[in-house]
N, C-alpha and C. Protein backbone atom coordinates (compact mmCIF):
# COMPACT_ATOMS: atom_id res chain seq x y z
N UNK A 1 -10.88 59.16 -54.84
CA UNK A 1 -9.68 58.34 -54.70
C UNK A 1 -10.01 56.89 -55.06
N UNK A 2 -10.12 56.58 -56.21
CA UNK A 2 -10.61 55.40 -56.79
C UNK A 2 -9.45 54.19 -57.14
N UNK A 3 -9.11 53.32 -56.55
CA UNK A 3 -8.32 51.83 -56.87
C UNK A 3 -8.49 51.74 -58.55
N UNK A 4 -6.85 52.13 -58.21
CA UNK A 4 -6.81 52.18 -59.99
C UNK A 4 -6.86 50.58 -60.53
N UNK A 5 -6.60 49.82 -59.57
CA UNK A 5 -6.86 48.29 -60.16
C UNK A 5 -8.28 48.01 -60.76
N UNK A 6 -9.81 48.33 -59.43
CA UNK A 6 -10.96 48.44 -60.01
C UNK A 6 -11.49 49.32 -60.71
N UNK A 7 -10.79 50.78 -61.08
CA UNK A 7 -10.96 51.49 -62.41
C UNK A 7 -10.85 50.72 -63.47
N UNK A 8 -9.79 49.69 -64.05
CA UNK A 8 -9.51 49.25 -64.94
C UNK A 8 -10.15 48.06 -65.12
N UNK A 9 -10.93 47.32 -64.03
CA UNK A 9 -11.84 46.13 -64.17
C UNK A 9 -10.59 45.00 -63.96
N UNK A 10 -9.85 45.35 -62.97
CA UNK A 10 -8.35 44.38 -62.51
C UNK A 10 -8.82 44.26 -61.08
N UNK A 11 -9.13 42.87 -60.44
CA UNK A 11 -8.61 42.45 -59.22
C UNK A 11 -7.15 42.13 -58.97
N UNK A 12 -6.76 43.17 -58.36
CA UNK A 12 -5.26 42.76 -57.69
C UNK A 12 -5.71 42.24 -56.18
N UNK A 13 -5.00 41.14 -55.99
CA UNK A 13 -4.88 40.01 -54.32
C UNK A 13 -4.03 40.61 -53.95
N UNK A 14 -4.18 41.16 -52.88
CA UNK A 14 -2.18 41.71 -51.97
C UNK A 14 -2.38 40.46 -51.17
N UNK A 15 -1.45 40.16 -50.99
CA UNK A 15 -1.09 39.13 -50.23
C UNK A 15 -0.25 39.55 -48.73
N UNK A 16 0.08 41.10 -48.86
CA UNK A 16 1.19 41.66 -48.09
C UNK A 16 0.71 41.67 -46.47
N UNK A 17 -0.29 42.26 -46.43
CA UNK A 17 -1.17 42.55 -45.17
C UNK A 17 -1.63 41.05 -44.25
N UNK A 18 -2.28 39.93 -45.28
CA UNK A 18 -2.23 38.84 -44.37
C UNK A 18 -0.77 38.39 -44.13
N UNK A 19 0.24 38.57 -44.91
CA UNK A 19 1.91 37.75 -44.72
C UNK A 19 2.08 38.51 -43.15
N UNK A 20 2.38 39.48 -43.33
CA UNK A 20 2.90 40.57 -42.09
C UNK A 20 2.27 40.28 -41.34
N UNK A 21 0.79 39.75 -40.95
CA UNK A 21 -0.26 39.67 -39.56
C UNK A 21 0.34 37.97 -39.17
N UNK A 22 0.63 37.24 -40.25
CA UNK A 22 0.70 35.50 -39.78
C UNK A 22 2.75 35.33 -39.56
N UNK A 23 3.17 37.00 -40.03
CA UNK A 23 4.98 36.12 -40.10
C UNK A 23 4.98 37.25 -38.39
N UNK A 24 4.32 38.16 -38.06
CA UNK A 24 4.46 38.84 -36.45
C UNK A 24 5.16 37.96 -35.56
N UNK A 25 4.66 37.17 -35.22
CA UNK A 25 5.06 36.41 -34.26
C UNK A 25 6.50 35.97 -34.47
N UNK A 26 6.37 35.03 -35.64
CA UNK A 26 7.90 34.76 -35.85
C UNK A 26 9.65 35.72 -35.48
N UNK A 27 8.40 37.32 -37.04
CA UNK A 27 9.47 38.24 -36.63
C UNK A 27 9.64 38.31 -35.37
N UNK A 28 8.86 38.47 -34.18
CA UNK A 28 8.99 38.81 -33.20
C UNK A 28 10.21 38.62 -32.08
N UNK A 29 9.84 37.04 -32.89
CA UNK A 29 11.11 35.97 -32.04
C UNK A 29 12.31 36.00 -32.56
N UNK A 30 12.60 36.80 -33.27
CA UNK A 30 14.06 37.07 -33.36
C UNK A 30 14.51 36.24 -34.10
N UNK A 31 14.08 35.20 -34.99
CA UNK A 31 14.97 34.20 -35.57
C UNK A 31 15.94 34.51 -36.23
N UNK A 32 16.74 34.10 -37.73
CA UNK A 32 17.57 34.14 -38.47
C UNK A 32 17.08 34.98 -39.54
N UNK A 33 17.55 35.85 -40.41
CA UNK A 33 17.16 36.29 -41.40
C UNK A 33 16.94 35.36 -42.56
N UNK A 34 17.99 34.18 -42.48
CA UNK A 34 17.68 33.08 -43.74
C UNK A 34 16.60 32.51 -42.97
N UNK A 35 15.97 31.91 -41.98
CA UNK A 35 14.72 31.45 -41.49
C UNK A 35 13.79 32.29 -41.84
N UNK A 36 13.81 33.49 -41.14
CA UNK A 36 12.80 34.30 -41.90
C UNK A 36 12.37 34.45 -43.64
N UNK A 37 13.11 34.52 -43.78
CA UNK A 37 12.99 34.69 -45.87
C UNK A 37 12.64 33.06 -46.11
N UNK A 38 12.74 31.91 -45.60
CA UNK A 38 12.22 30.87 -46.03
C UNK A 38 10.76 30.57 -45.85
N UNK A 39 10.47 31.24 -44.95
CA UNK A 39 8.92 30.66 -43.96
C UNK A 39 8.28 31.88 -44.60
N UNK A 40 9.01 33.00 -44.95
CA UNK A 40 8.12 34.18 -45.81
C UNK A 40 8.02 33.40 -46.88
N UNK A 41 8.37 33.19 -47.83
CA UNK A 41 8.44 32.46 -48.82
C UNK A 41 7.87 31.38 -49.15
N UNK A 42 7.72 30.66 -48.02
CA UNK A 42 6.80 29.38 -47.95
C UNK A 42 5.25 30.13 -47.46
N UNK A 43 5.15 30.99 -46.84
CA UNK A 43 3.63 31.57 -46.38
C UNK A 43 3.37 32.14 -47.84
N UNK A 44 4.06 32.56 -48.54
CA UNK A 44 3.80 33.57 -50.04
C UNK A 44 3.07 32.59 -50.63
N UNK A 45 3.42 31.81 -50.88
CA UNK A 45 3.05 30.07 -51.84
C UNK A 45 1.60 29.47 -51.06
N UNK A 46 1.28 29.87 -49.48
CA UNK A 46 0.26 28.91 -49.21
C UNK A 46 -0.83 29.74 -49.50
N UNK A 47 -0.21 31.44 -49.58
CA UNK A 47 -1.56 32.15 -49.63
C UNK A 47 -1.97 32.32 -51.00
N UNK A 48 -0.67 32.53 -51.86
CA UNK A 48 -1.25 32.64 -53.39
C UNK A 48 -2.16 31.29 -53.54
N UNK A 49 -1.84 30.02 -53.20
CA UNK A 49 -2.39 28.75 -53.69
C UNK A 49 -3.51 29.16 -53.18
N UNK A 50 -3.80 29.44 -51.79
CA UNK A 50 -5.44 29.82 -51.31
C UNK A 50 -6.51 30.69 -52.17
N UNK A 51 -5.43 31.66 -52.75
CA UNK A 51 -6.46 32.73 -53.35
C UNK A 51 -6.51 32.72 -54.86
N UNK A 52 -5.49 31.28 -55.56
CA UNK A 52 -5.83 31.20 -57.05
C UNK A 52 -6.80 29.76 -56.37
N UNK A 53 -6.81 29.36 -55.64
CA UNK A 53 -7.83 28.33 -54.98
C UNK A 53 -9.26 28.76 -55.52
N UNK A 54 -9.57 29.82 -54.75
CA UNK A 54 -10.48 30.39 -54.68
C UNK A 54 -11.18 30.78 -56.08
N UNK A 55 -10.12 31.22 -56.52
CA UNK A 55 -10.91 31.75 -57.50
C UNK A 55 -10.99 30.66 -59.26
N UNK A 56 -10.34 29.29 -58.73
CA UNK A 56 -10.25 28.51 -59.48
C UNK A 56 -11.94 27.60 -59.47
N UNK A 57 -12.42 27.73 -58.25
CA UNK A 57 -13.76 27.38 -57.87
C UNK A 57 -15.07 28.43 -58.37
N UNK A 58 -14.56 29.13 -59.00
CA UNK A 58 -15.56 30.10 -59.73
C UNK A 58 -16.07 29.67 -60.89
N UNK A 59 -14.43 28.94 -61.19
CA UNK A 59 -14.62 28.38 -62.96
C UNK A 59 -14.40 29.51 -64.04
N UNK A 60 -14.59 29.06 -65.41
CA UNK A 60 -13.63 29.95 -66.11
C UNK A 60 -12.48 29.72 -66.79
N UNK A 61 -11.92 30.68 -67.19
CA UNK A 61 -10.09 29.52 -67.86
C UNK A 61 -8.90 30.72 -67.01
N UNK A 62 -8.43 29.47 -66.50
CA UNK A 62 -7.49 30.46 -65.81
C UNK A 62 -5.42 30.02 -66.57
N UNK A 63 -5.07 31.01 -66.37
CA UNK A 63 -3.44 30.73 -66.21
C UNK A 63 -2.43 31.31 -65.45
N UNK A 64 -1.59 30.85 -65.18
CA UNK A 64 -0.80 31.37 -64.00
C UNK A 64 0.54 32.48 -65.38
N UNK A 65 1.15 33.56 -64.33
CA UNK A 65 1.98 34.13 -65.11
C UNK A 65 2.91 34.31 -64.11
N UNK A 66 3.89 33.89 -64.56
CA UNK A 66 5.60 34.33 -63.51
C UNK A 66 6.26 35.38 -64.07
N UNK A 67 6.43 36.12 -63.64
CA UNK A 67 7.31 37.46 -64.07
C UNK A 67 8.91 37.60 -63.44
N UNK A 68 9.70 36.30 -63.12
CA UNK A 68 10.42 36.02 -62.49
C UNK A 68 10.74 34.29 -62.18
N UNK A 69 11.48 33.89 -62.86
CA UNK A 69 11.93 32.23 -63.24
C UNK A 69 12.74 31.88 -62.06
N UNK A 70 13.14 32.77 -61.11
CA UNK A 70 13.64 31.62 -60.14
C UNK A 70 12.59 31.40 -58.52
N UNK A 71 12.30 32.98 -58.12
CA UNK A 71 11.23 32.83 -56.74
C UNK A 71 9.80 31.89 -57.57
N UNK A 72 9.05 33.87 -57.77
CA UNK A 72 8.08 33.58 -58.44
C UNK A 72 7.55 32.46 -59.50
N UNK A 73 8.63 32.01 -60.48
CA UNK A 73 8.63 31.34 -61.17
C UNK A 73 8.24 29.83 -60.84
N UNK A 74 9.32 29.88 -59.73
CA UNK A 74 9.01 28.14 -59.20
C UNK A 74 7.45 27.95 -58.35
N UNK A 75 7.45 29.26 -57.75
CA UNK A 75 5.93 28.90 -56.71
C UNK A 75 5.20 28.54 -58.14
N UNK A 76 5.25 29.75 -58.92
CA UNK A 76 4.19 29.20 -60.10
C UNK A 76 4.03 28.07 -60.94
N UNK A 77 5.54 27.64 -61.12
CA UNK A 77 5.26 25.91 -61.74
C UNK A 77 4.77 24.95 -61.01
N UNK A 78 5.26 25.03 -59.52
CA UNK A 78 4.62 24.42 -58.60
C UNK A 78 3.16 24.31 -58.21
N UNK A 79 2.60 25.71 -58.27
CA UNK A 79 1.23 25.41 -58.07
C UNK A 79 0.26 24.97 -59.88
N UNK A 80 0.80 25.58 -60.65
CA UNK A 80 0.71 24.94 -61.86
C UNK A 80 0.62 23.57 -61.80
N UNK A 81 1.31 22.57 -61.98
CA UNK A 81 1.39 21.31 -61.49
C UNK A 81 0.29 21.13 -60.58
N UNK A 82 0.43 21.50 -59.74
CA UNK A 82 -0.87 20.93 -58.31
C UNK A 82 -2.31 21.62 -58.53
N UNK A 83 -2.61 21.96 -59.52
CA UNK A 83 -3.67 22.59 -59.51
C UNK A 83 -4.85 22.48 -61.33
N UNK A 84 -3.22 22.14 -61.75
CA UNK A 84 -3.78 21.85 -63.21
C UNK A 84 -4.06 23.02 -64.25
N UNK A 85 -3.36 24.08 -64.08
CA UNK A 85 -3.24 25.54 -64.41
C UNK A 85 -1.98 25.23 -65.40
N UNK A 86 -2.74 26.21 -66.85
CA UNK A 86 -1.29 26.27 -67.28
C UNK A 86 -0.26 27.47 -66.81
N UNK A 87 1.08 27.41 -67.11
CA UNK A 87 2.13 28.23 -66.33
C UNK A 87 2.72 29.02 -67.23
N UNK A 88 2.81 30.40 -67.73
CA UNK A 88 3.48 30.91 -68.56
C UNK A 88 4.74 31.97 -67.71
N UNK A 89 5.94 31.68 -68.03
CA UNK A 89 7.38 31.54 -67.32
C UNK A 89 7.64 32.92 -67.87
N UNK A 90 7.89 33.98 -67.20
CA UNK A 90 8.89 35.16 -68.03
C UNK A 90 10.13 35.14 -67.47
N UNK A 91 10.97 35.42 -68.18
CA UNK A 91 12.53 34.95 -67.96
C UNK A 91 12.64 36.42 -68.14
N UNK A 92 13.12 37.44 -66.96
CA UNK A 92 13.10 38.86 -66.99
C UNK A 92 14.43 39.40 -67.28
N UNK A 93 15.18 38.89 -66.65
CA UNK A 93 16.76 39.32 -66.53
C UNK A 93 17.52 38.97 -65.60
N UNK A 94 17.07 39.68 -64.90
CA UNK A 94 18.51 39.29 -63.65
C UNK A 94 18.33 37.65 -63.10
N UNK A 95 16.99 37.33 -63.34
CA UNK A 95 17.05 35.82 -63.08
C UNK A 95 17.60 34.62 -63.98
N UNK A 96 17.60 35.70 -65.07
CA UNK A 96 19.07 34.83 -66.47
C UNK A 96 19.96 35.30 -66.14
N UNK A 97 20.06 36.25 -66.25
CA UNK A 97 21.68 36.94 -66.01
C UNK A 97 22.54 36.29 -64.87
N UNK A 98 21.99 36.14 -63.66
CA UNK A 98 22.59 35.68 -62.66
C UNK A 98 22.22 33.87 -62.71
N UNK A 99 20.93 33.72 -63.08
CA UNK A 99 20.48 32.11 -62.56
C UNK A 99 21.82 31.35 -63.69
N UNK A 100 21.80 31.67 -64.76
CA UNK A 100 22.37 30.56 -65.59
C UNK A 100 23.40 30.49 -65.73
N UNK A 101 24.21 31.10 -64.42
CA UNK A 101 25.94 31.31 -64.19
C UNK A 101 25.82 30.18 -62.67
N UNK A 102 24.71 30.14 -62.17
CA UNK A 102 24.98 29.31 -60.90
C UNK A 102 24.23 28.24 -60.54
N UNK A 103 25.20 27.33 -60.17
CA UNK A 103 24.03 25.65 -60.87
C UNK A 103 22.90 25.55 -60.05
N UNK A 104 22.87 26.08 -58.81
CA UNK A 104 21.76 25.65 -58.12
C UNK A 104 20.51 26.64 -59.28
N UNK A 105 20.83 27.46 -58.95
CA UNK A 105 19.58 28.72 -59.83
C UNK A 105 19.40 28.34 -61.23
N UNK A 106 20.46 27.69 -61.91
CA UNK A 106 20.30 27.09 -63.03
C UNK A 106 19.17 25.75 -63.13
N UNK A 107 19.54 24.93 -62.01
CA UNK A 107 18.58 23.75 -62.46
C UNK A 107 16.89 24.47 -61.94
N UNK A 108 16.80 25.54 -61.01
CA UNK A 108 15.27 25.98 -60.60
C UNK A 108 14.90 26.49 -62.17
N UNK A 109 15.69 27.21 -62.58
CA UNK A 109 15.75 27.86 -63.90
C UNK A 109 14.71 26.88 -65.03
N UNK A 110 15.68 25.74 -65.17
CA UNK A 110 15.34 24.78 -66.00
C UNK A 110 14.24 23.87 -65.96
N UNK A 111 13.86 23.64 -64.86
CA UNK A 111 12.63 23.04 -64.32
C UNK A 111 11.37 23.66 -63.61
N UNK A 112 11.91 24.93 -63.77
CA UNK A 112 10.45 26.05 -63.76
C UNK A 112 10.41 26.22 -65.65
N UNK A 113 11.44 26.26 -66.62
CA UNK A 113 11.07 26.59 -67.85
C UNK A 113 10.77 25.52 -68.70
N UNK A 114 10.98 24.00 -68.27
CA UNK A 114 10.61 22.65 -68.70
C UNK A 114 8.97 22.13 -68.31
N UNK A 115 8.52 23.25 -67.21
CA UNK A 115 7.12 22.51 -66.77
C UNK A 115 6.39 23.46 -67.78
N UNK A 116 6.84 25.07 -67.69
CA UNK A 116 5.88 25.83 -68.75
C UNK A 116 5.21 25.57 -69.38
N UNK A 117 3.93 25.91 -70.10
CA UNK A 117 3.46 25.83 -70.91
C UNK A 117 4.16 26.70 -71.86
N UNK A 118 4.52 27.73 -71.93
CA UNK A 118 4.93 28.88 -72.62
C UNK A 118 5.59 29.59 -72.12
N UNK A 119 7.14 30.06 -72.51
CA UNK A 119 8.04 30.75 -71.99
C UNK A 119 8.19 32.21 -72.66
N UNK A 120 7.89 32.99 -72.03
CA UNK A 120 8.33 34.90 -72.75
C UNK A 120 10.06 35.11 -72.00
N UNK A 121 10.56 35.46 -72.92
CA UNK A 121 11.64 36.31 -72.92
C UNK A 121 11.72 37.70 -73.15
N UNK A 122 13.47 38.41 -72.93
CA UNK A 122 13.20 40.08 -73.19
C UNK A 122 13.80 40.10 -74.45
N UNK A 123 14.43 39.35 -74.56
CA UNK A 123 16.08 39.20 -75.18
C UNK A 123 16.58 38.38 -76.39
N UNK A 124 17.18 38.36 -77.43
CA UNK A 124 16.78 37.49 -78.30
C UNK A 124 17.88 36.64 -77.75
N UNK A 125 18.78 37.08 -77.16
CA UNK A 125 19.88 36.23 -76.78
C UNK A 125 19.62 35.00 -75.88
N UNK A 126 18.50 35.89 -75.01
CA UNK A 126 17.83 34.53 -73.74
C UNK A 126 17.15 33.52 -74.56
N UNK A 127 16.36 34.07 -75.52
CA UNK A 127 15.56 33.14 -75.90
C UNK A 127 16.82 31.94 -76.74
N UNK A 128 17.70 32.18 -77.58
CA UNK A 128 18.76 31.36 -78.04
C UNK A 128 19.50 30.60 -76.97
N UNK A 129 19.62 30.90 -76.10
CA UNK A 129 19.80 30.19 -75.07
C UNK A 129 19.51 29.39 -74.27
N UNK A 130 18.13 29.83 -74.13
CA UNK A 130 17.20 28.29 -73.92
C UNK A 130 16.82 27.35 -74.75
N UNK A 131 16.50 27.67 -75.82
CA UNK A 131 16.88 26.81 -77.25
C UNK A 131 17.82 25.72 -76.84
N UNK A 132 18.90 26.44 -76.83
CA UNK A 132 20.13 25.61 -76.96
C UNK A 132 20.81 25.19 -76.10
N UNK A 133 20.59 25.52 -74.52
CA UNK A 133 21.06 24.75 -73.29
C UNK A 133 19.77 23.92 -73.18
N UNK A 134 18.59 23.86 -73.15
CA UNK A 134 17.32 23.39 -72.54
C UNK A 134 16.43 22.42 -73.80
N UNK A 135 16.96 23.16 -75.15
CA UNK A 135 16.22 22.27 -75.97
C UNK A 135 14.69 22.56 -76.41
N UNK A 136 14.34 23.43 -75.63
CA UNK A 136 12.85 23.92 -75.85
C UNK A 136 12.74 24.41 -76.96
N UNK A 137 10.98 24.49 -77.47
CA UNK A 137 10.48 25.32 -78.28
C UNK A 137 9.54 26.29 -78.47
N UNK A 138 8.81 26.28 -77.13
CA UNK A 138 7.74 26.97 -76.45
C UNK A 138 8.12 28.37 -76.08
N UNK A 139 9.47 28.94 -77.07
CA UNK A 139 10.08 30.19 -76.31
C UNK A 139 9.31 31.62 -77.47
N UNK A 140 9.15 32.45 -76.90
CA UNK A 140 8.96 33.64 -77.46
C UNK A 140 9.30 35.22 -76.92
N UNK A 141 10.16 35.62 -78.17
CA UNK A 141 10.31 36.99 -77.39
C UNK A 141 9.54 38.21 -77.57
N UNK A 142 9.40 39.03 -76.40
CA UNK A 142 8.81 39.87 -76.77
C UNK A 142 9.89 41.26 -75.93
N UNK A 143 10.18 42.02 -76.52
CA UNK A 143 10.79 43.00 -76.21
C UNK A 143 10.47 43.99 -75.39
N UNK A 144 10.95 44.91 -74.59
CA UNK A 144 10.10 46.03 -73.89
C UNK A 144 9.77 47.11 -74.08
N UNK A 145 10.08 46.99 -75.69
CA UNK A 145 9.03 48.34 -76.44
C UNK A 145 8.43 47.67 -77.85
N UNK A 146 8.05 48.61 -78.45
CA UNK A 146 6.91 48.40 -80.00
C UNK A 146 7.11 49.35 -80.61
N UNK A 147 7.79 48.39 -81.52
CA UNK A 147 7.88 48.59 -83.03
C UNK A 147 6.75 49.86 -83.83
N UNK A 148 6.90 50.90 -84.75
CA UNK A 148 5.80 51.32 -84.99
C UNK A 148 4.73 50.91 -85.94
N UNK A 149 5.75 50.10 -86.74
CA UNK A 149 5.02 49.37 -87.39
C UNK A 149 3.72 48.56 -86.82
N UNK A 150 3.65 47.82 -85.79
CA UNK A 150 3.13 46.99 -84.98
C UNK A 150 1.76 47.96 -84.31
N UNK A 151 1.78 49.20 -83.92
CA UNK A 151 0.88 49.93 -83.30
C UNK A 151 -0.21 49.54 -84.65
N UNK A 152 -0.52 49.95 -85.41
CA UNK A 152 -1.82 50.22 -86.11
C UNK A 152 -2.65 48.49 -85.93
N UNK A 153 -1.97 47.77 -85.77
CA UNK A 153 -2.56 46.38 -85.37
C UNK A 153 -3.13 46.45 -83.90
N UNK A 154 -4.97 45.26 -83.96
CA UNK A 154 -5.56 45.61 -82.52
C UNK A 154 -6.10 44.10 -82.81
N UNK A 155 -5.36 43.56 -81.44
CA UNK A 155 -6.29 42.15 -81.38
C UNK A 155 -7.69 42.53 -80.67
N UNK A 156 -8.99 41.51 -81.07
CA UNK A 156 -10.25 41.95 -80.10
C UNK A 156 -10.16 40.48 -79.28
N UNK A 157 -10.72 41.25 -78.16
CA UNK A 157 -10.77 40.45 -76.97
C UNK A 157 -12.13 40.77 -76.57
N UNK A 158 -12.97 39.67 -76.19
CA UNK A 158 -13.94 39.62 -75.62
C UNK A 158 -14.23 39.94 -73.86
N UNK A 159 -14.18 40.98 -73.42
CA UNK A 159 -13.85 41.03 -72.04
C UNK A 159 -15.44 40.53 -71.43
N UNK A 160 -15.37 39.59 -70.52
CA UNK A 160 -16.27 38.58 -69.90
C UNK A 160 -16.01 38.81 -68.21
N UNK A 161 -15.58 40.06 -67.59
CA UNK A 161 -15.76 39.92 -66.45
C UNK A 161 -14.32 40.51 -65.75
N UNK A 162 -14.59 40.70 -64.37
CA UNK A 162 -13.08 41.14 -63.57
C UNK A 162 -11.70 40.11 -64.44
N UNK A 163 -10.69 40.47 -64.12
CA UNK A 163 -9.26 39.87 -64.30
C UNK A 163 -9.05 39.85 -63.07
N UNK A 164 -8.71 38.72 -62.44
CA UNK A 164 -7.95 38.50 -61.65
C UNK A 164 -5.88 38.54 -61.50
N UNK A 165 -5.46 39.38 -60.47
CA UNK A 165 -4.27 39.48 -60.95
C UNK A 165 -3.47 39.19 -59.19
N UNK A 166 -2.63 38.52 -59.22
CA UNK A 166 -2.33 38.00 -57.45
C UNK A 166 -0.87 38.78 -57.37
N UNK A 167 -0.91 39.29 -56.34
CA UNK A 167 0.64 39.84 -56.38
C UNK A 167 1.04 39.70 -54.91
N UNK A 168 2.28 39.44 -54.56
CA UNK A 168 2.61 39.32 -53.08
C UNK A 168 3.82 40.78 -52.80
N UNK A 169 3.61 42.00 -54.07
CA UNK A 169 5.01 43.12 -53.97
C UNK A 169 3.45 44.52 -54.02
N UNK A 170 1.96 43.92 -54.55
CA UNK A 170 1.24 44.91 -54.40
C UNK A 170 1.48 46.23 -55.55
N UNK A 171 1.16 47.28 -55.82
CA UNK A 171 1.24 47.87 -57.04
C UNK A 171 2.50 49.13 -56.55
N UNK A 172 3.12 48.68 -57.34
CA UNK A 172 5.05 49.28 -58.00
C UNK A 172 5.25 49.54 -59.31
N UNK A 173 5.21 50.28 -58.66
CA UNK A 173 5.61 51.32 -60.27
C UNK A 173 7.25 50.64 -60.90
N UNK A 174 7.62 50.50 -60.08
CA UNK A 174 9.50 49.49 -60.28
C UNK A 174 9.34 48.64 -61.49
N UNK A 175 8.00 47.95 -60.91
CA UNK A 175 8.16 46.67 -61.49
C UNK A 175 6.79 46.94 -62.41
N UNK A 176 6.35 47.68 -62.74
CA UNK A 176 5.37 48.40 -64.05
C UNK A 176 4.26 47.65 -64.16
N UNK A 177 3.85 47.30 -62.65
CA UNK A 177 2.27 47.12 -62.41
C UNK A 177 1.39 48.05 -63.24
N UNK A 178 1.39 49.39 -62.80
CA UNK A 178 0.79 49.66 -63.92
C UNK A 178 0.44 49.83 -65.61
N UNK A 179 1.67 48.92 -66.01
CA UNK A 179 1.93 48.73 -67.40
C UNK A 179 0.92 47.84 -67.36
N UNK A 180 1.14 46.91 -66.75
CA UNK A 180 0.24 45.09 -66.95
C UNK A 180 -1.09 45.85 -66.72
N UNK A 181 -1.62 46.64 -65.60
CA UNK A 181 -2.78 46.71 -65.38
C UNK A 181 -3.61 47.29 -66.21
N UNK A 182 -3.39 48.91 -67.13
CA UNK A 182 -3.25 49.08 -68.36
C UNK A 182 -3.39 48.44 -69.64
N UNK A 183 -2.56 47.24 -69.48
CA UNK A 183 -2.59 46.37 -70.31
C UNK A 183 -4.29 45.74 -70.50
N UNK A 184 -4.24 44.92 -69.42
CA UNK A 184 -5.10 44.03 -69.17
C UNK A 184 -6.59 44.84 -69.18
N UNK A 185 -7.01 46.46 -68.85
CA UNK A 185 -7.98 47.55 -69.34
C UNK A 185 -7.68 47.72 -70.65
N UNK A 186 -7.05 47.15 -71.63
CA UNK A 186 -7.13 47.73 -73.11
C UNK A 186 -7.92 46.57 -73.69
N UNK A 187 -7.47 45.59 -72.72
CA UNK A 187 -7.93 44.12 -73.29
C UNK A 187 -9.73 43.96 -73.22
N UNK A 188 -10.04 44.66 -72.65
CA UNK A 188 -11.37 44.90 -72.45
C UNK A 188 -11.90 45.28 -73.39
């Protein structure tokens, strides 16, 4: 029964197990559900910062990746910024679809995709859209399949050691952890 993360030479961080032992108490006390989801949310951010902390003191070249422009996205520009990491923004869907109809989610939108270093899209439409509401040029799409043309092409990558990969949702098939993890074992 082997951790398919260290089969593939992937450190995945759960973050889930310390959140749940430090938010107990809180839950306990019965607060608000919007209290709760804020202080979860704010504990998500102190532990990722702790454990890209950590492993920023190893040395190496690191970058942060958001797979989600309005939660995820912002912790990541944020600690980007405070840490001196570059930030690469994926603009997935429902966080366009819904963020850029509602101004508050719109301006997180815009100022998680203005700090980026590099923005991925799904969509050619998103990407024209940030173009042209935001002004950027750092946009690129990449679609969620391949071309066949494109298969017989192989970038080489020098693999130099574990990948570090931080997640606070842990490995979901939903959200195609094991695509990325896969990924990141080919890259080897």
């Amino acid at each position: 029964n082997v951790d398919p993360c260290a089969r593939l030479g992937v450190a995945l961080h759960h973050i889930s197990e310390k959140r749940d032992f430090l938010m107990a108490p809180l839950i306990k006390s019965g607060v608000s559900e919007r209290i709760l989801h804020k202080e979860t949310s704010r504990l998500d951010a102190l532990l990722i910062r702790s454990l890209i902390g950590e492993e920023l003191q190893k040395g190496g070249k690191h970058v942060l990746i958001s797979n989600f422009a309005l939660f995820e996205g912002f912790i990541g520009h944020t600690l980007s910024v405070e840490l001196g990491v570059p930030h690469i923004a994926i603009l997935a869907g429902t966080d366009f679809s819904r963020g850029i109809r509602d101004p508050s989610d719109f301006e997180t939108i815009a100022r998680v995709l203005r700090g980026a270093e590099h923005i991925v899209t799904k969509s050619r439409e998103q990407e024209v859209f940030i173009r042209a509401a935001l002004g950027l040029e750092n946009v690129t799409t990449i679609k969620t399949s391949i071309d066949d043309e494109v298969l017989p092409y192989h970038w080489k990558y020098e693999f130099q050691g574990e990948i570090p990969i931080f997640s606070d949702s842990g490995f979901n098939y939903k959200k195609g952890t094991h695509i990325l993890m896969e990924a990141f074992h080919n890259l080897r």
